[in-house]
PDB file of N, CA and C in Angstrom:
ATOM      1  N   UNK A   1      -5.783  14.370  11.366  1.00  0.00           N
ATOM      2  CA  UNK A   1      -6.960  13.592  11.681  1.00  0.00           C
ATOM      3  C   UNK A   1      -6.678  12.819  12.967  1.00  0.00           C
ATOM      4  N   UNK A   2      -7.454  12.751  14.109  1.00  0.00           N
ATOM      5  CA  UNK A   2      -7.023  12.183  15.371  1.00  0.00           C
ATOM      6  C   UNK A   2      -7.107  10.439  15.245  1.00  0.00           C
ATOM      7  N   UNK A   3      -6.392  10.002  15.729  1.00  0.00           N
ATOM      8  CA  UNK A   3      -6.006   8.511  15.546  1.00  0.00           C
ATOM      9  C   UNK A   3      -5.095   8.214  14.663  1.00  0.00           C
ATOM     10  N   UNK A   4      -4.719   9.562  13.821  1.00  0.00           N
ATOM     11  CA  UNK A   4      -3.915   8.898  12.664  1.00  0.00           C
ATOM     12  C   UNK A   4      -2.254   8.985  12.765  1.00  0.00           C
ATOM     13  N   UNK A   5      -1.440   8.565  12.217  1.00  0.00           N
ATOM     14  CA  UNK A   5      -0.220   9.273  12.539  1.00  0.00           C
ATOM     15  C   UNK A   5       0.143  10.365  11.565  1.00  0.00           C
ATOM     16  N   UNK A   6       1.413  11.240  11.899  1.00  0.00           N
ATOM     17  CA  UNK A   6       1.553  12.679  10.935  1.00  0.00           C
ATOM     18  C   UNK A   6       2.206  11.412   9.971  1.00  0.00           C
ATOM     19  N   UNK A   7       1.908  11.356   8.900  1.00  0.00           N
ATOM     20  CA  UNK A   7       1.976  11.486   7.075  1.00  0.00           C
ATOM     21  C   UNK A   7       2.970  11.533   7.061  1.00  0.00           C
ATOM     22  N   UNK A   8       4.214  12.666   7.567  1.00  0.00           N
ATOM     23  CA  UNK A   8       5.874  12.273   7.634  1.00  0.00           C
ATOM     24  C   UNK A   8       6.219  12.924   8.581  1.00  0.00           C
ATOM     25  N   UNK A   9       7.192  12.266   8.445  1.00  0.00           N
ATOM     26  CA  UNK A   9       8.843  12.717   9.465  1.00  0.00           C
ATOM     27  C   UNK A   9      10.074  12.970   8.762  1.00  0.00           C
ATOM     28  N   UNK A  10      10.990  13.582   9.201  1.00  0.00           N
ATOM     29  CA  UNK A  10      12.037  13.159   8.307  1.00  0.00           C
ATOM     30  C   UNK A  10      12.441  12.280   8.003  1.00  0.00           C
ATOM     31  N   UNK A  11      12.521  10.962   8.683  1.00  0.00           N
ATOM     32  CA  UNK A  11      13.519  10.197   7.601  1.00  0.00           C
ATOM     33  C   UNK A  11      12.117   9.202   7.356  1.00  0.00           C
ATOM     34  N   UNK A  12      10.711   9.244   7.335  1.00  0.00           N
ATOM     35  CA  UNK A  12       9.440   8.358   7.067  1.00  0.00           C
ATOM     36  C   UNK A  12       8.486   8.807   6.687  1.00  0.00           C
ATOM     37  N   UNK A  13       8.106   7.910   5.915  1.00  0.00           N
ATOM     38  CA  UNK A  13       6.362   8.153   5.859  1.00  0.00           C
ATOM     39  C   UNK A  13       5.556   7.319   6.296  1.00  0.00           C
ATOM     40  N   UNK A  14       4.173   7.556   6.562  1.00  0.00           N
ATOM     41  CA  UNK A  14       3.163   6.541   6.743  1.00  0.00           C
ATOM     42  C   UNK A  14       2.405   6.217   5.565  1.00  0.00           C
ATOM     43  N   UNK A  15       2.182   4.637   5.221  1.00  0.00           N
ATOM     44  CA  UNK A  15       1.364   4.417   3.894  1.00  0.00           C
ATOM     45  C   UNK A  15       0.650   2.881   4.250  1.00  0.00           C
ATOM     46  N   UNK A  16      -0.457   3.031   3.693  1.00  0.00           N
ATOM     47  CA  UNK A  16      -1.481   2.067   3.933  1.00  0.00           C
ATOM     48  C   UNK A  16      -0.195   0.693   3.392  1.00  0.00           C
ATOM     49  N   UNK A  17      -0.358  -0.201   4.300  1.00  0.00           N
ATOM     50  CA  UNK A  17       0.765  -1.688   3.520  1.00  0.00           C
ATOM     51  C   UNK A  17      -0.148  -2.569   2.766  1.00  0.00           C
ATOM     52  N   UNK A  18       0.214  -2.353   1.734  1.00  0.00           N
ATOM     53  CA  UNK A  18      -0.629  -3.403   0.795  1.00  0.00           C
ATOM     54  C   UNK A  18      -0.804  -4.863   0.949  1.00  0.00           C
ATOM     55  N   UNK A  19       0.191  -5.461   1.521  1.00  0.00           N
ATOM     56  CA  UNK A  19       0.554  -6.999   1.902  1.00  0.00           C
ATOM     57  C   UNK A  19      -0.750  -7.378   3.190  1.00  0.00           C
ATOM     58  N   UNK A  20      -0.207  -6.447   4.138  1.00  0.00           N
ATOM     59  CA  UNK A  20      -1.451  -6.373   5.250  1.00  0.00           C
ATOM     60  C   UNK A  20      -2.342  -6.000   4.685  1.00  0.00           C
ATOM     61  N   UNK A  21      -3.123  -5.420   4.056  1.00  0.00           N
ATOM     62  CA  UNK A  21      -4.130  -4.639   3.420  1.00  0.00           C
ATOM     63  C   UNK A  21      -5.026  -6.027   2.967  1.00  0.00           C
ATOM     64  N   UNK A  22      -4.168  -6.573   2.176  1.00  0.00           N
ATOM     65  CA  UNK A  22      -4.961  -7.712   1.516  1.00  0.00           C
ATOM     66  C   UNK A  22      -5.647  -8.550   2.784  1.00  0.00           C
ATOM     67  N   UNK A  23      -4.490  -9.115   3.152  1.00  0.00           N
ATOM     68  CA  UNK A  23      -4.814 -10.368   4.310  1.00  0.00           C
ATOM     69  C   UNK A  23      -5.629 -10.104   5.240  1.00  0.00           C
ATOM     70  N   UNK A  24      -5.591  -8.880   6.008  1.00  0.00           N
ATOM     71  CA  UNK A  24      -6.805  -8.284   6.737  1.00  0.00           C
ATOM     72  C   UNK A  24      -8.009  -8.385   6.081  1.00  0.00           C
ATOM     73  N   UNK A  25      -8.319  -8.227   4.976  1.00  0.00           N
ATOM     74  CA  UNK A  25      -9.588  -7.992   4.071  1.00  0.00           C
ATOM     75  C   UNK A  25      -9.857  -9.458   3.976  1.00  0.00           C
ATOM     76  N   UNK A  26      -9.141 -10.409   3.700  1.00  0.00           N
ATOM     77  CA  UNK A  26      -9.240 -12.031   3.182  1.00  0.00           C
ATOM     78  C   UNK A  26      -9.720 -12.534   4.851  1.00  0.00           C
ATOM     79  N   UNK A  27      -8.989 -12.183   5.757  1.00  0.00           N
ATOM     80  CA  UNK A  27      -9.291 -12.583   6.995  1.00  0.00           C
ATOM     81  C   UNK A  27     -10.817 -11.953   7.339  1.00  0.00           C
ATOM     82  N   UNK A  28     -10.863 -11.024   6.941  1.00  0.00           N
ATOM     83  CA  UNK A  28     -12.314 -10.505   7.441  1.00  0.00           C
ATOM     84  C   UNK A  28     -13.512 -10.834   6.758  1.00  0.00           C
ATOM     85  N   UNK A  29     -12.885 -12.108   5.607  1.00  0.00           N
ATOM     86  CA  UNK A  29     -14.273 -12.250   5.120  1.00  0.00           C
ATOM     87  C   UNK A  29     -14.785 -11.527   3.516  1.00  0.00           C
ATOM     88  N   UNK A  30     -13.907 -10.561   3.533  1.00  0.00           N
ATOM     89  CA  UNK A  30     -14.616  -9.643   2.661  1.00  0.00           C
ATOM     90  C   UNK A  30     -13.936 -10.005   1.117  1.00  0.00           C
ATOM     91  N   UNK A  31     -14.786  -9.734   0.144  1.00  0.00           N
ATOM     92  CA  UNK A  31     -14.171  -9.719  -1.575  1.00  0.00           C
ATOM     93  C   UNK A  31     -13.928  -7.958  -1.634  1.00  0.00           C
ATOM     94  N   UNK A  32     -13.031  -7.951  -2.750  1.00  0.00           N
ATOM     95  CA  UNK A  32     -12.868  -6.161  -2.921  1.00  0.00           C
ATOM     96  C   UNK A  32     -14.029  -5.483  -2.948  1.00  0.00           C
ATOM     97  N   UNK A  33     -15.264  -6.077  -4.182  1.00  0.00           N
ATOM     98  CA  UNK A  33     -16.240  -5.062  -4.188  1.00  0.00           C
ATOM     99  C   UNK A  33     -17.173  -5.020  -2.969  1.00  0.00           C
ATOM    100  N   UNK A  34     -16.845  -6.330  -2.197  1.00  0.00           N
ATOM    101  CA  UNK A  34     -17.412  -5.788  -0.681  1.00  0.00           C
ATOM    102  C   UNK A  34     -17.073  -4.866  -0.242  1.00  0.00           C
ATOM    103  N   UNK A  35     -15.126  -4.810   0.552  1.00  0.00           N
ATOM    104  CA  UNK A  35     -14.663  -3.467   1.046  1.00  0.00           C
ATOM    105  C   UNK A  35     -15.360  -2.748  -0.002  1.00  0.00           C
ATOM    106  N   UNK A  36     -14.958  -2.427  -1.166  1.00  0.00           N
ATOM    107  CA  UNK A  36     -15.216  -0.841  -1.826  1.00  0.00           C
ATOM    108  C   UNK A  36     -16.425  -0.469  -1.153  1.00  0.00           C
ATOM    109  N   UNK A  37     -17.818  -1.472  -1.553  1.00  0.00           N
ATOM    110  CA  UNK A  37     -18.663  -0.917  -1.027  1.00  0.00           C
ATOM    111  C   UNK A  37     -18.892  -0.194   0.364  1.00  0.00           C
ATOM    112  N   UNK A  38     -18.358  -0.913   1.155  1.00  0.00           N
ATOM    113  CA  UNK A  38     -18.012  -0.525   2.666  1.00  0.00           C
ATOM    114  C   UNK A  38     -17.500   0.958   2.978  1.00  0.00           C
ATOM    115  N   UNK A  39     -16.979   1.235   2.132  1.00  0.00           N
ATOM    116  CA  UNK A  39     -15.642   2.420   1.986  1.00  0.00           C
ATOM    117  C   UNK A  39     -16.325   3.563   1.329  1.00  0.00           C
ATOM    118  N   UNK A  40     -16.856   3.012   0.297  1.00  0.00           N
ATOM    119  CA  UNK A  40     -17.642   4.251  -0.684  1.00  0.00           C
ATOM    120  C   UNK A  40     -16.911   4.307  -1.570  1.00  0.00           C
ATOM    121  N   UNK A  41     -16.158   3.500  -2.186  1.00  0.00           N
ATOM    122  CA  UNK A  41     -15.305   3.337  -3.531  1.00  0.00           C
ATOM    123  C   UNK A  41     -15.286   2.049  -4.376  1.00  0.00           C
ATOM    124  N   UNK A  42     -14.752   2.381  -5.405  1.00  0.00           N
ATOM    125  CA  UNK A  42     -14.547   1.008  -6.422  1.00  0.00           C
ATOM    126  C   UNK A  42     -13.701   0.078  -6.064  1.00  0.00           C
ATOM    127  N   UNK A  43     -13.961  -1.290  -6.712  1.00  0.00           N
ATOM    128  CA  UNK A  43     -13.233  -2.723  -6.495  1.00  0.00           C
ATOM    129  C   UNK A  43     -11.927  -2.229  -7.351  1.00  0.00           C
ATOM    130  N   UNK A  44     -11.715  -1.468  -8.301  1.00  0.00           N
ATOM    131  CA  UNK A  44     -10.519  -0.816  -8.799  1.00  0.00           C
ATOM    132  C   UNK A  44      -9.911  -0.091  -7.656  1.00  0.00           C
ATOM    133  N   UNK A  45     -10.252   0.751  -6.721  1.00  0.00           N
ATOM    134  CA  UNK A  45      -9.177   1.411  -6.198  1.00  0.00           C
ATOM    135  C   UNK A  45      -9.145   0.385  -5.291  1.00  0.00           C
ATOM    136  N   UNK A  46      -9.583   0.275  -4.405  1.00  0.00           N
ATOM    137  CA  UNK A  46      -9.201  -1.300  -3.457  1.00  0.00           C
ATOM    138  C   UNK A  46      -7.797  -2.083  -4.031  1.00  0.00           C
ATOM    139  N   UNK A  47      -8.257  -2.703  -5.480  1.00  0.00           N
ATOM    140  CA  UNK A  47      -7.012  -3.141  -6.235  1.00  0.00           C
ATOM    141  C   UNK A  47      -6.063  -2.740  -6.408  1.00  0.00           C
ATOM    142  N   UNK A  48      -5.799  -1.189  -6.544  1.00  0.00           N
ATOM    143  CA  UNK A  48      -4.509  -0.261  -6.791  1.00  0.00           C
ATOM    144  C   UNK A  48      -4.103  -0.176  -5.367  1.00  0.00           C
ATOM    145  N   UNK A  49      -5.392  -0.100  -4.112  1.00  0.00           N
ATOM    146  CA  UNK A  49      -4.470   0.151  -2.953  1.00  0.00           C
ATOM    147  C   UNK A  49      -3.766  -1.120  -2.033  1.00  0.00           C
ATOM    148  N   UNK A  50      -3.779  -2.312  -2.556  1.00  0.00           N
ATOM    149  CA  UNK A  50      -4.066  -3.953  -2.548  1.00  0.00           C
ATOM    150  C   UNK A  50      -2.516  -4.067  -3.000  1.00  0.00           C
ATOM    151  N   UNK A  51      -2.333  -3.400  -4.441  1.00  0.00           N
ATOM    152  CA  UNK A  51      -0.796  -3.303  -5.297  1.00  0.00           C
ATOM    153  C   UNK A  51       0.187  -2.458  -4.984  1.00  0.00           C
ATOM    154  N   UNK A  52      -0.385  -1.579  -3.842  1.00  0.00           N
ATOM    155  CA  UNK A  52       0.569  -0.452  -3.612  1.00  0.00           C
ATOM    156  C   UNK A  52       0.723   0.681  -4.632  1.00  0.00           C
ATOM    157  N   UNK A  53       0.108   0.748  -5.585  1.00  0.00           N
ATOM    158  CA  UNK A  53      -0.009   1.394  -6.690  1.00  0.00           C
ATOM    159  C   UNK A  53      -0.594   3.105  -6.188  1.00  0.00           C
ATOM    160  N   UNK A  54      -1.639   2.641  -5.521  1.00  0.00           N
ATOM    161  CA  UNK A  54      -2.484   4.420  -4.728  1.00  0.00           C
ATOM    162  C   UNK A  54      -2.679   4.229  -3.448  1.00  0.00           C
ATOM    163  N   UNK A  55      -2.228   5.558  -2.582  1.00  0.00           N
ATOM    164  CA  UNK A  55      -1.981   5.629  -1.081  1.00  0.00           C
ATOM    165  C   UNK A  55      -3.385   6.275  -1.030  1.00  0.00           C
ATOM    166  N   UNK A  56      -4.591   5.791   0.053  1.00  0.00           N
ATOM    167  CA  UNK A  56      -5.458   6.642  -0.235  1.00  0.00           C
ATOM    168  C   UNK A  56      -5.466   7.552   0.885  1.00  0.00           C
ATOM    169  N   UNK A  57      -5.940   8.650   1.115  1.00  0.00           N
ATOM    170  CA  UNK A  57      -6.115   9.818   2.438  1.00  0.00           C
ATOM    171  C   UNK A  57      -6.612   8.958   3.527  1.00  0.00           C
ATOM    172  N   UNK A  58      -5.798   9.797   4.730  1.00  0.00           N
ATOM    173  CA  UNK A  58      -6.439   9.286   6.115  1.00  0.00           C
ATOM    174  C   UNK A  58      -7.785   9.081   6.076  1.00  0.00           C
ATOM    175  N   UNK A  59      -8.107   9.792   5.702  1.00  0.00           N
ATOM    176  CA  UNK A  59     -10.098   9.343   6.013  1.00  0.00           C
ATOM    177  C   UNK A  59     -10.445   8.227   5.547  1.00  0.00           C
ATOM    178  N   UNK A  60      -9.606   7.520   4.121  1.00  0.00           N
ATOM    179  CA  UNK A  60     -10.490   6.344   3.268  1.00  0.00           C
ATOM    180  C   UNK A  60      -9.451   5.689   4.648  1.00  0.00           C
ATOM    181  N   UNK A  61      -8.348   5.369   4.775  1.00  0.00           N
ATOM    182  CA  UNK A  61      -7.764   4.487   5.157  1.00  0.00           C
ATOM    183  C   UNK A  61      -8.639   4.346   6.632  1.00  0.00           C
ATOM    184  N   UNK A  62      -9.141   4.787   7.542  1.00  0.00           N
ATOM    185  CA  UNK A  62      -9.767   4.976   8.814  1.00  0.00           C
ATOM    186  C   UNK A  62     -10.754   4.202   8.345  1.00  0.00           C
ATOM    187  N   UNK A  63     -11.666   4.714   7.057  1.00  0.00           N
ATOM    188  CA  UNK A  63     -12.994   3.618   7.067  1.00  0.00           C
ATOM    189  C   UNK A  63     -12.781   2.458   6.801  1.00  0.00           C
ATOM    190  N   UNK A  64     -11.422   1.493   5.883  1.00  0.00           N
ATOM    191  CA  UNK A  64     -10.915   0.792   5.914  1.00  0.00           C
ATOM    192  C   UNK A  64     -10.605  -0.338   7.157  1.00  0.00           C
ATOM    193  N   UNK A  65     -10.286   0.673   8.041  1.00  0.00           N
ATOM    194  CA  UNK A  65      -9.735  -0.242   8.873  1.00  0.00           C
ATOM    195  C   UNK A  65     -11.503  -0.625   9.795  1.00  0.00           C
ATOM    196  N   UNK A  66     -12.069   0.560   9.809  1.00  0.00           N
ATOM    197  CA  UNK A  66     -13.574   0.413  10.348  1.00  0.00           C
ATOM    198  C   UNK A  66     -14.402  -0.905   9.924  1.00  0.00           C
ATOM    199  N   UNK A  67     -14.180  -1.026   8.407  1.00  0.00           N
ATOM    200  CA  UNK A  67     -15.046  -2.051   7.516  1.00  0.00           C
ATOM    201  C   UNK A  67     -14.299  -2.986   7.850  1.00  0.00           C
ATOM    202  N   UNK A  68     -12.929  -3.397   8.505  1.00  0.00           N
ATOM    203  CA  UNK A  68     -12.156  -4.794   8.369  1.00  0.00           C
ATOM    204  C   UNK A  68     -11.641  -4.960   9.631  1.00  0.00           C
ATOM    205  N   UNK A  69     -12.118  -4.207  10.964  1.00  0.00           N
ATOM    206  CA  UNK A  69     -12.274  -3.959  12.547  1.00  0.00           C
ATOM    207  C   UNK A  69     -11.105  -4.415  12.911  1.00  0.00           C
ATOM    208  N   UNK A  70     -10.271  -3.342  12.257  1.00  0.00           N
ATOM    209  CA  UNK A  70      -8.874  -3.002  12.701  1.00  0.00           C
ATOM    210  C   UNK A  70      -8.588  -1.950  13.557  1.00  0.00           C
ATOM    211  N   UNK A  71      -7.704  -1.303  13.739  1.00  0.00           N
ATOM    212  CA  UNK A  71      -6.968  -0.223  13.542  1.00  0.00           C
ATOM    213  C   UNK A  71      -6.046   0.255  12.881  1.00  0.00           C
ATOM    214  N   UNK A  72      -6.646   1.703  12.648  1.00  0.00           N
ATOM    215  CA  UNK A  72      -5.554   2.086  11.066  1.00  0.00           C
ATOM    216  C   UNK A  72      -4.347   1.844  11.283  1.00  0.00           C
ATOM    217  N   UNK A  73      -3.648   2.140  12.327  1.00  0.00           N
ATOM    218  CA  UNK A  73      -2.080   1.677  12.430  1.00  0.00           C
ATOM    219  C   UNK A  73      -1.882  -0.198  11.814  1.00  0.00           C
ATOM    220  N   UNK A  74      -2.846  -0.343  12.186  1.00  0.00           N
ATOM    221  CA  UNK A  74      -2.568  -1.984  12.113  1.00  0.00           C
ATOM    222  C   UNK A  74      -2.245  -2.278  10.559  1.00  0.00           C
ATOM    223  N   UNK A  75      -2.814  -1.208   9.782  1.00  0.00           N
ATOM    224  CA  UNK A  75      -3.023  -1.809   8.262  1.00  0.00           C
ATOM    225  C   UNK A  75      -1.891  -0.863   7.619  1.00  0.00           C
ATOM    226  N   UNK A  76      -0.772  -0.138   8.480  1.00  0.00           N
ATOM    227  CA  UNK A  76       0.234   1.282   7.805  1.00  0.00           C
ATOM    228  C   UNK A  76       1.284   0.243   8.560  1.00  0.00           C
ATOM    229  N   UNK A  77       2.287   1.027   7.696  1.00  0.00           N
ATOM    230  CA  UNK A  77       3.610   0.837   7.594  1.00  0.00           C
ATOM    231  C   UNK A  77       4.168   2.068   7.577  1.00  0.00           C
ATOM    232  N   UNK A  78       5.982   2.282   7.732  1.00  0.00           N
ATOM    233  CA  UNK A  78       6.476   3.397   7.705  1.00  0.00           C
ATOM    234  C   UNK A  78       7.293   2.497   6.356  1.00  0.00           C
ATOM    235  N   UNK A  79       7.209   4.097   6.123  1.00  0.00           N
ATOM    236  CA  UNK A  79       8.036   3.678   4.287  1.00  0.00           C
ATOM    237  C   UNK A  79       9.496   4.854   4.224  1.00  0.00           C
ATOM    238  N   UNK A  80      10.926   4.474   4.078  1.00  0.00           N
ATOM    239  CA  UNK A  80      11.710   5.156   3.986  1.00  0.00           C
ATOM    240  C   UNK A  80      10.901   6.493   2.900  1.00  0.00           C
ATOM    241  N   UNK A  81      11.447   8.148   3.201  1.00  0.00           N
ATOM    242  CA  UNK A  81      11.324   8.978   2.691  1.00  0.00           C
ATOM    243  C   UNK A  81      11.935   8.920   1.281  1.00  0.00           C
TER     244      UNK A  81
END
């Protein structure tokens, strides 16, 4: 997906950071079932992706960063493999 980074490398991955995830969203104003709505998903997955619990696909994470006028890098982390 263009803008995004490749998903892995050898010794990394890319994964939405939950820590940033939150605070971006709190900074922008928004409650979960706002983002969800924004996104096209539930105040549950927001929450799992909030806990680190579910990595969601480049595409949710892109509208993410769209609804909270980021950039997706801004809201990923590299995570040891």
């Amino acid at each position: 997906m263009p803008g995004m980074p490749s998903r892995s490398n050898a010794s990394y991955t890319w994964r939405l950071d939950p820590d940033v995830l939150r605070v971006a969203r709190v900074r922008a104003g928004l409650t979960r079932e706002e983002l969800a709505t924004r996104i096209g998903r539930s105040a549950q997955s927001v929450g799992l992706y909030e806990r680190g619990v579910m990595n969601p696909d480049p595409d949710i994470i892109v509208a993410i960063a769209d609804a909270l006028g980021v950039e997706p890098l801004d809201i990923m982390a590299r995570r040891a493999a």
